[in-house]
C-alpha atoms as a PDB file:
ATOM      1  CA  UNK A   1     218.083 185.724  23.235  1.00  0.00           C
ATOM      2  CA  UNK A   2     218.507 183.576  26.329  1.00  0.00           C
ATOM      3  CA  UNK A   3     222.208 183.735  27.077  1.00  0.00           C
ATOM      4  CA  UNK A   4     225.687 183.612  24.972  1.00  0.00           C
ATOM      5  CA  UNK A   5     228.238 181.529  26.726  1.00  0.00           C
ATOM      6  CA  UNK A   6     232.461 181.518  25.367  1.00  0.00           C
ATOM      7  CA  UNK A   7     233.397 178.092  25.130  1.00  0.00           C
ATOM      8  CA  UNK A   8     236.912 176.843  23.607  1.00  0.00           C
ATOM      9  CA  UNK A   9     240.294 177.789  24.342  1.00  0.00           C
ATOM     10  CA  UNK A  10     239.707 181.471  24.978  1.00  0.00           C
ATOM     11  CA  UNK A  11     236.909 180.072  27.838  1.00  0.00           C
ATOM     12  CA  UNK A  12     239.470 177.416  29.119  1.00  0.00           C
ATOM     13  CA  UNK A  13     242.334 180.721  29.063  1.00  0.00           C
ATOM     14  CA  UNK A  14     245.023 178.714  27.251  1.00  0.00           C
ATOM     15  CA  UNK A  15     244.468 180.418  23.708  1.00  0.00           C
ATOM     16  CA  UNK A  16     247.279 180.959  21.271  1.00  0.00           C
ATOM     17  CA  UNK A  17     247.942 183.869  19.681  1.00  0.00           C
ATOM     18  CA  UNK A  18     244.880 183.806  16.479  1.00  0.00           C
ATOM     19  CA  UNK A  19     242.973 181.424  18.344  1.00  0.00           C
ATOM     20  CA  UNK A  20     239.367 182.149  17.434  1.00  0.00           C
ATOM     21  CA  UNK A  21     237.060 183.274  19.488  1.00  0.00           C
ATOM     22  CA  UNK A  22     234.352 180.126  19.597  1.00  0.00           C
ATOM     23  CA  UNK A  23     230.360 181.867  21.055  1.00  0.00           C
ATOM     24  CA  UNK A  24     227.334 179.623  21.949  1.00  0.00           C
ATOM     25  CA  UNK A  25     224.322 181.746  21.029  1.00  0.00           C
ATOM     26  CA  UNK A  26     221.023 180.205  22.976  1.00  0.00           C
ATOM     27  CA  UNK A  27     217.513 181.665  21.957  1.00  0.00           C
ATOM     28  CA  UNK A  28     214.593 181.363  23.170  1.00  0.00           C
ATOM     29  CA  UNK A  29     212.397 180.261  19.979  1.00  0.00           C
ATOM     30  CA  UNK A  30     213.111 177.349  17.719  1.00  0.00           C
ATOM     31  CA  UNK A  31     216.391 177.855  15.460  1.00  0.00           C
ATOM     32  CA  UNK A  32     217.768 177.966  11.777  1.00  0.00           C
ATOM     33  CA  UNK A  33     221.371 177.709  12.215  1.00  0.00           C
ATOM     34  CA  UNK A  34     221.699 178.696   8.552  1.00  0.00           C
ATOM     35  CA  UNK A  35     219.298 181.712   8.683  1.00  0.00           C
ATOM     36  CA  UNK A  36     221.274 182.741  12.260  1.00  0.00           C
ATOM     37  CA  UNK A  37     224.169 182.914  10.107  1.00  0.00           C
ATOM     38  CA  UNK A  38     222.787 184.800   7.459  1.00  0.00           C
ATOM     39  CA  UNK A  39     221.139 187.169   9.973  1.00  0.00           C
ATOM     40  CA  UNK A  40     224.381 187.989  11.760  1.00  0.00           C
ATOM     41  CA  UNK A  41     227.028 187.247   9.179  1.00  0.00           C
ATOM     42  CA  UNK A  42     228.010 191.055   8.164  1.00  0.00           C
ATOM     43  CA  UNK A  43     227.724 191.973  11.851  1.00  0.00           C
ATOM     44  CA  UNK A  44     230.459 189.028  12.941  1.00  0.00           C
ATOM     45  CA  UNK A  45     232.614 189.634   9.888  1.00  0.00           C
ATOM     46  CA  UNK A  46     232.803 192.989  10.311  1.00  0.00           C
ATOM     47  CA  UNK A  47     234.115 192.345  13.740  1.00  0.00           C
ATOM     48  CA  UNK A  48     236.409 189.513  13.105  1.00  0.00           C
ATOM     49  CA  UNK A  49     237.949 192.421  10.622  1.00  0.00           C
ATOM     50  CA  UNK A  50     238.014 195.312  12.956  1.00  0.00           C
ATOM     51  CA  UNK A  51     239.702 193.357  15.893  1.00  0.00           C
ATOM     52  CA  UNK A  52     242.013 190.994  13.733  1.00  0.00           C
ATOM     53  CA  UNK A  53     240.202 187.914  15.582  1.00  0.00           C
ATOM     54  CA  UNK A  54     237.949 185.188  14.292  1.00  0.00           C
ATOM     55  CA  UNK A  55     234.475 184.827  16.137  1.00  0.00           C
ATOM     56  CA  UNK A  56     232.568 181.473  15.504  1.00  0.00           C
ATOM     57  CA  UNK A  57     228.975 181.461  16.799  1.00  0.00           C
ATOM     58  CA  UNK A  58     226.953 177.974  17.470  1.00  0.00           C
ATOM     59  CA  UNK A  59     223.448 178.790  17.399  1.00  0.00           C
ATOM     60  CA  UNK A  60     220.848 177.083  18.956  1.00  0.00           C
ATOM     61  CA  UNK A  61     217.491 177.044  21.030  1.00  0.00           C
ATOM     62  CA  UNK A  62     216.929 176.571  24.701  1.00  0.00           C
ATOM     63  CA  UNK A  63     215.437 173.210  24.392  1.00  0.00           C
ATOM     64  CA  UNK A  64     218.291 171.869  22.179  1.00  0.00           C
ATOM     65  CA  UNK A  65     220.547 173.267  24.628  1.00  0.00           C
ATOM     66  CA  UNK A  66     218.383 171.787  27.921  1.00  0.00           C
ATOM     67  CA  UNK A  67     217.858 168.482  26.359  1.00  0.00           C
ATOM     68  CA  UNK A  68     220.868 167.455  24.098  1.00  0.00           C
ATOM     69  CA  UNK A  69     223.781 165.821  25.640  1.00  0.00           C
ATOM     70  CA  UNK A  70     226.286 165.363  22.684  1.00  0.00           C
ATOM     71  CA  UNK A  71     230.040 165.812  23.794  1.00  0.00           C
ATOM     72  CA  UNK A  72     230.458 169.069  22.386  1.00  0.00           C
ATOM     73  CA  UNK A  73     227.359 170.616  24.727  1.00  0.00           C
ATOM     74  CA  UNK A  74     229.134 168.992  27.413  1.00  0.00           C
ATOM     75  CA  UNK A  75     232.222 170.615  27.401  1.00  0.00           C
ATOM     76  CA  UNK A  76     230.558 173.935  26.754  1.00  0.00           C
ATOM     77  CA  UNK A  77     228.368 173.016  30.085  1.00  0.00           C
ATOM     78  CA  UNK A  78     231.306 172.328  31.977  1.00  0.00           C
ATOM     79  CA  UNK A  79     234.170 174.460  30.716  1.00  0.00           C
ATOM     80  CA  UNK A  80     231.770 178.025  29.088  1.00  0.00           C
ATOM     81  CA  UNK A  81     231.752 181.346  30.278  1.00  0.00           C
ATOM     82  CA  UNK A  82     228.434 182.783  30.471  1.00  0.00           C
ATOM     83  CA  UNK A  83     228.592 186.405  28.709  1.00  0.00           C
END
């Protein structure tokens, strides 16, 4: 893993009460978002369930996340917490 960054409302600090808790997930080696999320499924359920909270996790590799310039990596740029 390269680095986990909080992005979203909970990053920005005007969350509402069962806001989710939004997680960019950068690794190093080329990614399956689908087989991320079937990797770590159970283990971000069972959290969600233990602290009443839902956690959404954006996978991705470092060069997606170095070269890709979409909107939604932009705001994560500018507005994430790095974990």
């Amino acid at each position: 893993m390269q680095h986990l960054t909080l992005f979203g409302s909970q990053a920005r600090g005007d969350a509402e009460p069962g806001s989710d808790i939004d997680v960019l997930v950068v690794l190093k080696s080329p990614v399956n978002p689908g087989e991320e999320i079937k990797r770590t499924g159970k283990a971000i359920a069972d959290l969600s369930l233990d602290y009443d909270v839902v956690i959404s996790c954006l996978f991705m590799d470092e060069t997606h996340y170095q070269t890709r310039n979409g909107s939604l990596l932009r705001n994560i740029r500018k507005e994430g917490v790095l974990l």
